[in-house]
Protein backbone atom coordinates (compact mmCIF):
# COMPACT_ATOMS: atom_id res chain seq x y z
CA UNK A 1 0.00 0.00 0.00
CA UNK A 2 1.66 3.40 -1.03
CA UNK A 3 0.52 6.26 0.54
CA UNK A 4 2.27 9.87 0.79
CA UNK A 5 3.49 10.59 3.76
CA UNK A 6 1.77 14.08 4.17
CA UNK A 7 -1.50 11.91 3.87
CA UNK A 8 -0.21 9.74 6.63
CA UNK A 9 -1.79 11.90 10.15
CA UNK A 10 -3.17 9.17 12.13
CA UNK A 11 -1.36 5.75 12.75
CA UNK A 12 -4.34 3.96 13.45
CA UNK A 13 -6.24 4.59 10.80
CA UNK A 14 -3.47 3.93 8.42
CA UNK A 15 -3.83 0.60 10.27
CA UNK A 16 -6.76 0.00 9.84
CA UNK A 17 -6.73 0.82 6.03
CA UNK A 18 -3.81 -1.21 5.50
CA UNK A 19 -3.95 -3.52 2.51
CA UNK A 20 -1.02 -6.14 1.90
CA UNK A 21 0.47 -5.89 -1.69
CA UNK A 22 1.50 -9.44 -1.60
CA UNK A 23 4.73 -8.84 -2.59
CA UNK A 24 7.59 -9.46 -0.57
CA UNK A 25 9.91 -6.56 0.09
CA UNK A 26 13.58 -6.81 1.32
CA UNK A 27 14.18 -5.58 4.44
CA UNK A 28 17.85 -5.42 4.22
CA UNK A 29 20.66 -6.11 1.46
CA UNK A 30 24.23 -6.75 1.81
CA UNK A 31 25.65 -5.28 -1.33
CA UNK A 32 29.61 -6.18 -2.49
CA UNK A 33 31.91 -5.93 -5.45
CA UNK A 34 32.27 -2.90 -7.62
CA UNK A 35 29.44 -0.66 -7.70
CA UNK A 36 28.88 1.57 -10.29
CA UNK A 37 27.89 5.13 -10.49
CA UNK A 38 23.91 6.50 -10.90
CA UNK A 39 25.19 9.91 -11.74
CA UNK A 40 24.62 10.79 -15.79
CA UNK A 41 27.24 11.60 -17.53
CA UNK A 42 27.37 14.98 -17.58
CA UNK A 43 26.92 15.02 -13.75
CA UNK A 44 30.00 12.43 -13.73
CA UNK A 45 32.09 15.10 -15.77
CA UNK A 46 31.90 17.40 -12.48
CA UNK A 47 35.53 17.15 -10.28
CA UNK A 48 35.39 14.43 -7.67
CA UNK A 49 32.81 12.07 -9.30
CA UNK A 50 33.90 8.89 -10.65
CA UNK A 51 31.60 6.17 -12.78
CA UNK A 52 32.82 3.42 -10.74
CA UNK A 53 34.39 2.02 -7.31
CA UNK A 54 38.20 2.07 -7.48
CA UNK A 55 37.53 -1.24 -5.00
CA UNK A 56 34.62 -3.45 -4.04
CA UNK A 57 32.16 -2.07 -2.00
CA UNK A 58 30.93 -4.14 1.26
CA UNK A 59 27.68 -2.35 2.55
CA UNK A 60 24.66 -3.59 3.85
CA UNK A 61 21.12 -1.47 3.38
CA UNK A 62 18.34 -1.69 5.35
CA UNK A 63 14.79 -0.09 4.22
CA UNK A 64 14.08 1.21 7.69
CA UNK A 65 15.96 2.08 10.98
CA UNK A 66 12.99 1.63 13.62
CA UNK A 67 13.93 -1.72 14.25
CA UNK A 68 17.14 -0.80 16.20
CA UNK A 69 15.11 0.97 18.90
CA UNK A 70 14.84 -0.84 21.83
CA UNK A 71 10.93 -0.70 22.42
CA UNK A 72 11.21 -3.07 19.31
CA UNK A 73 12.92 -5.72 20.47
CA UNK A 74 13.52 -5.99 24.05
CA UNK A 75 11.81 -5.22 27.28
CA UNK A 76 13.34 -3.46 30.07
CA UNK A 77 11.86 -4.39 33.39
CA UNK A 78 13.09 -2.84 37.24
CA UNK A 79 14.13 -5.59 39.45
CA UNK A 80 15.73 -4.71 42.65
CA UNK A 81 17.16 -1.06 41.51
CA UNK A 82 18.54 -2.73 38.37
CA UNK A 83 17.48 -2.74 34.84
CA UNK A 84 16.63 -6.25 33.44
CA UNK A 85 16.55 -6.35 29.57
CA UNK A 86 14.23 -9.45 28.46
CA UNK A 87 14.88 -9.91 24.22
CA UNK A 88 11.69 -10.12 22.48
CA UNK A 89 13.52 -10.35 19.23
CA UNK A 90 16.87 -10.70 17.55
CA UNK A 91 17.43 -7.42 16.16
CA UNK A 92 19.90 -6.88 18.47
CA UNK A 93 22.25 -9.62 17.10
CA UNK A 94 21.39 -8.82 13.98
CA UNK A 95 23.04 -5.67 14.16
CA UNK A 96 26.09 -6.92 16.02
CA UNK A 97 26.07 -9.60 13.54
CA UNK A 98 26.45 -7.26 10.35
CA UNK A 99 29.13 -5.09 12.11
CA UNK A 100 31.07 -8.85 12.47
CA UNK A 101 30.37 -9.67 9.16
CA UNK A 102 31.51 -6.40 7.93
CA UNK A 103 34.23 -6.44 9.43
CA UNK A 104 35.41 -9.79 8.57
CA UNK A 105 34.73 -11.68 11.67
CA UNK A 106 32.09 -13.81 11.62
CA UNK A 107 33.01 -16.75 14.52
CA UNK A 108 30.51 -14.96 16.50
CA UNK A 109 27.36 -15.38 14.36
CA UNK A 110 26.25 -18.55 15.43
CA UNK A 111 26.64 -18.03 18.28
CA UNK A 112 24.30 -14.82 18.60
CA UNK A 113 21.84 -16.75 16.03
CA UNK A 114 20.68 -19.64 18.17
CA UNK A 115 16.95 -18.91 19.36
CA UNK A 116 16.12 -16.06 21.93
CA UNK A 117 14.85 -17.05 25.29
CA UNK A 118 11.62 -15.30 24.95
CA UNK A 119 8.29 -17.49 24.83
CA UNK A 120 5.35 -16.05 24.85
CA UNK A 121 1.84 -16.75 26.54
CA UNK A 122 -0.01 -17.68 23.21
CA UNK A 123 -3.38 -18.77 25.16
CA UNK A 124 -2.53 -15.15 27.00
CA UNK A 125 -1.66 -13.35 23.84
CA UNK A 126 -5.50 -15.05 22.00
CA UNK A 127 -7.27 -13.97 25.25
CA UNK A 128 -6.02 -10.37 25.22
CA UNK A 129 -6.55 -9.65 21.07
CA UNK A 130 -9.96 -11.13 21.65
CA UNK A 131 -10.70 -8.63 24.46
CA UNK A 132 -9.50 -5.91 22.28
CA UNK A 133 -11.22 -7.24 19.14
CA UNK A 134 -14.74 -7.12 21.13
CA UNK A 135 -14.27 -3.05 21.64
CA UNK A 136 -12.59 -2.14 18.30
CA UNK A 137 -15.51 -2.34 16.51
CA UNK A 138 -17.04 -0.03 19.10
CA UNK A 139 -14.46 2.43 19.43
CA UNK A 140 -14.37 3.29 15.79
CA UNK A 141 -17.81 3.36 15.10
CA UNK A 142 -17.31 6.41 18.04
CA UNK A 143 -14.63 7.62 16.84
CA UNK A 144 -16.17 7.68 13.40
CA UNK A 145 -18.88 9.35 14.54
CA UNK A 146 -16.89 12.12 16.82
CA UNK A 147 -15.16 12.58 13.40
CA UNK A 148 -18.22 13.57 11.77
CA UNK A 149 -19.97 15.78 14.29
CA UNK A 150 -16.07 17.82 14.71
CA UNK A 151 -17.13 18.30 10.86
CA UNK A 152 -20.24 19.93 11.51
CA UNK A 153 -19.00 22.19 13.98
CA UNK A 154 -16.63 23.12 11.61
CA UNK A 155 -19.00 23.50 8.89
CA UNK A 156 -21.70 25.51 11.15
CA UNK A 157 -18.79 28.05 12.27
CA UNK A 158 -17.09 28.94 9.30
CA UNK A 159 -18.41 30.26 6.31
CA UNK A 160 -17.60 30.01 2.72
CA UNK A 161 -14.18 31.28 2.79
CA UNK A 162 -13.15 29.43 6.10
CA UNK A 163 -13.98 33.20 8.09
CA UNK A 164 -15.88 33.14 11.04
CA UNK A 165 -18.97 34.42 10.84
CA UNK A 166 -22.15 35.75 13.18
CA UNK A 167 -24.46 32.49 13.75
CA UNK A 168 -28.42 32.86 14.03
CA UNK A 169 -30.30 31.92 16.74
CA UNK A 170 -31.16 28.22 15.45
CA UNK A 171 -27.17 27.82 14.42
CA UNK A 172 -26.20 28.36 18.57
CA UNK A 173 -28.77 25.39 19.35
CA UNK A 174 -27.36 22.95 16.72
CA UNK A 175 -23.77 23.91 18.20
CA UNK A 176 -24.73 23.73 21.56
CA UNK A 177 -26.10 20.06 20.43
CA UNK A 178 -23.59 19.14 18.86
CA UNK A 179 -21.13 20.35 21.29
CA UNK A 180 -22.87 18.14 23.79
CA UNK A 181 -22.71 15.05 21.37
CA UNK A 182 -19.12 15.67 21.37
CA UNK A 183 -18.72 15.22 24.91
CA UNK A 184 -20.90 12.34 25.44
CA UNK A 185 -19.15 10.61 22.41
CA UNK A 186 -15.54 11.23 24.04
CA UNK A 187 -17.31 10.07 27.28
CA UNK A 188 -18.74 6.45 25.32
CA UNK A 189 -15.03 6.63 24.32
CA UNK A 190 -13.46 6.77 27.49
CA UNK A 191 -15.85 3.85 28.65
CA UNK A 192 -15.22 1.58 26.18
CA UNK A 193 -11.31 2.04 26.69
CA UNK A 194 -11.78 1.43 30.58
CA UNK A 195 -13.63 -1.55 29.85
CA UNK A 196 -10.98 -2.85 27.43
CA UNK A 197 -8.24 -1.96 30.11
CA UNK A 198 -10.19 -3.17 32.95
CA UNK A 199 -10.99 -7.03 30.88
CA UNK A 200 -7.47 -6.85 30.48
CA UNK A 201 -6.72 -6.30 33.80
CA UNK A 202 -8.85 -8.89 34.96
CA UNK A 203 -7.48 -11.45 32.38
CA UNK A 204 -3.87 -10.96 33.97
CA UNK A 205 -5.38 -11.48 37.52
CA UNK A 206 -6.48 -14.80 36.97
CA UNK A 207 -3.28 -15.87 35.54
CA UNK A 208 -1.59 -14.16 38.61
CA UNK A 209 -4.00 -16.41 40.67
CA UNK A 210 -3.68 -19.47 38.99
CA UNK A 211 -0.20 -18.98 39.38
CA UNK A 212 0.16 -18.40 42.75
CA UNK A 213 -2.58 -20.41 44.59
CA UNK A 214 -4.10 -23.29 42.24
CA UNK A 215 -0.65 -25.03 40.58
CA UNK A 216 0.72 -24.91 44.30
CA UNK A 217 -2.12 -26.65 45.83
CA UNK A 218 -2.40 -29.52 42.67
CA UNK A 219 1.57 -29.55 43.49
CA UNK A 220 0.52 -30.48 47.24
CA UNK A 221 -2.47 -32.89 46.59
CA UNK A 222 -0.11 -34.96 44.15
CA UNK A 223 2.20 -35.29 47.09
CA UNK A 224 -0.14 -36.80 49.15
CA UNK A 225 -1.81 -38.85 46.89
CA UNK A 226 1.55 -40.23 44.75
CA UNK A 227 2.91 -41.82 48.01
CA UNK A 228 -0.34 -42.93 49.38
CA UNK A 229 -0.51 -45.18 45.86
CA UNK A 230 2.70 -45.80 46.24
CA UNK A 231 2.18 -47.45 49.70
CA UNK A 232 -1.06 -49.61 48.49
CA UNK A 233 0.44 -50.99 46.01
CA UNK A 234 3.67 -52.30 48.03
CA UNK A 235 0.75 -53.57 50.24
CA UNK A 236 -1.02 -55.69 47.57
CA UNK A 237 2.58 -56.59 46.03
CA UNK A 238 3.21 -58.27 49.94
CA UNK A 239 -0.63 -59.73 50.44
């Protein structure tokens, strides 16, 4: 999906909107040898400008740099005064592992490439998308409609040439109304978030409980109950 970025204003509705191409793009390249020039000729004529390398060229491209920030692939967590960083990805290594490559030393690679720690809570991970999936439908049908009612404020307030201009009597009530509508709408908005936050909230409660009290006690009731099978069978091995 190609879009300009000066029409690109709000990130979630370019999410929403977002169509796959089906084509597979290259995130990064490693590019060697001798590379030639895209200059013209006459801009290759200039002083300093040469049509190709003098040597090969080792240089690796990548189509974005996001992906070396570290809210994209680890987590930083307090524990006892100290940062803890928990990898959620390898883009990390992958970095250190094109400076080594460049470089020429590449014992390291392995090394770095063998699978990250991280596993996450799939049956978690369903449970929360389908507590956000219940309210996004919600939340932009609001949104959608605070959109629309923002419009006709702005429409009932401006006049033809965007200047402001005296409103009649009737015009102040369908403000006022709308005005109102505006407030209840961010109001709906503002539930339907809590909601979201609070199911969420409640989902990682019961894992916190299940946790802490129910695996514990099954951990306990098998200890009773393993040796006390243990112990009738010796008894019926002996009878």
């Amino acid at each position: 999906m190609d879009l300009p970025m000066k029409e690109v204003h709000d990130p979630i509705k370019l999410i929403n909107n977002f169509q796959p191409t089906g084509i597979s793009y290259d995130f990064g390249v490693k590019l060697s040898g001798i590379a030639s020039s895209s200059f013209n000729d006459s801009e290759l004529s200039g002083e300093g400008h040469v049509a190709k390398s003098e040597k090969d060229i080792n240089v690796v491209l990548f189509s974005d740099a996001d992906f070396i920030r570290n809210a994209f692939w680890a987590r930083i967590q307090k524990f006892l005064d100290t940062n803890v960083i928990e990898t959620t990805s390898d883009n990390g290594s992958l970095i250190t592992n094109v400076l080594d490559s460049l470089t020429g030393y590449d014992e390291f690679i392995n090394l770095r490439n063998k699978e990250t720690p991280f596993r996450p809570f799939v049956v978690v991970q369903k449970l929360q998308a389908e507590a956000e999936q219940k309210y996004l439908g919600q939340e932009q049908q609001l949104q959608s409609q605070l959109d629309e009612i923002l419009d006709k404020i702005q429409n009932l307030s401006a006049g033809r040439n965007g200047e402001n201009v005296n409103l009649s009597e009737k015009q102040l009530i369908e403000l006022s109304s709308f005005q109102m509508q505006v407030e209840q709408t961010r109001k709906q908005l503002r539930e339907v978030r809590r909601n979201l936050s609070k199911d969420i909230d409640l989902l990682a409660n019961q894992i916190n409980i299940l946790n802490t009290f129910l695996i514990p006690i099954l951990l306990i009731i098998l200890m009773f109950i393993i040796p006390r099978q243990l112990g009738i069978r010796k008894r019926k091995n002996k009878s």
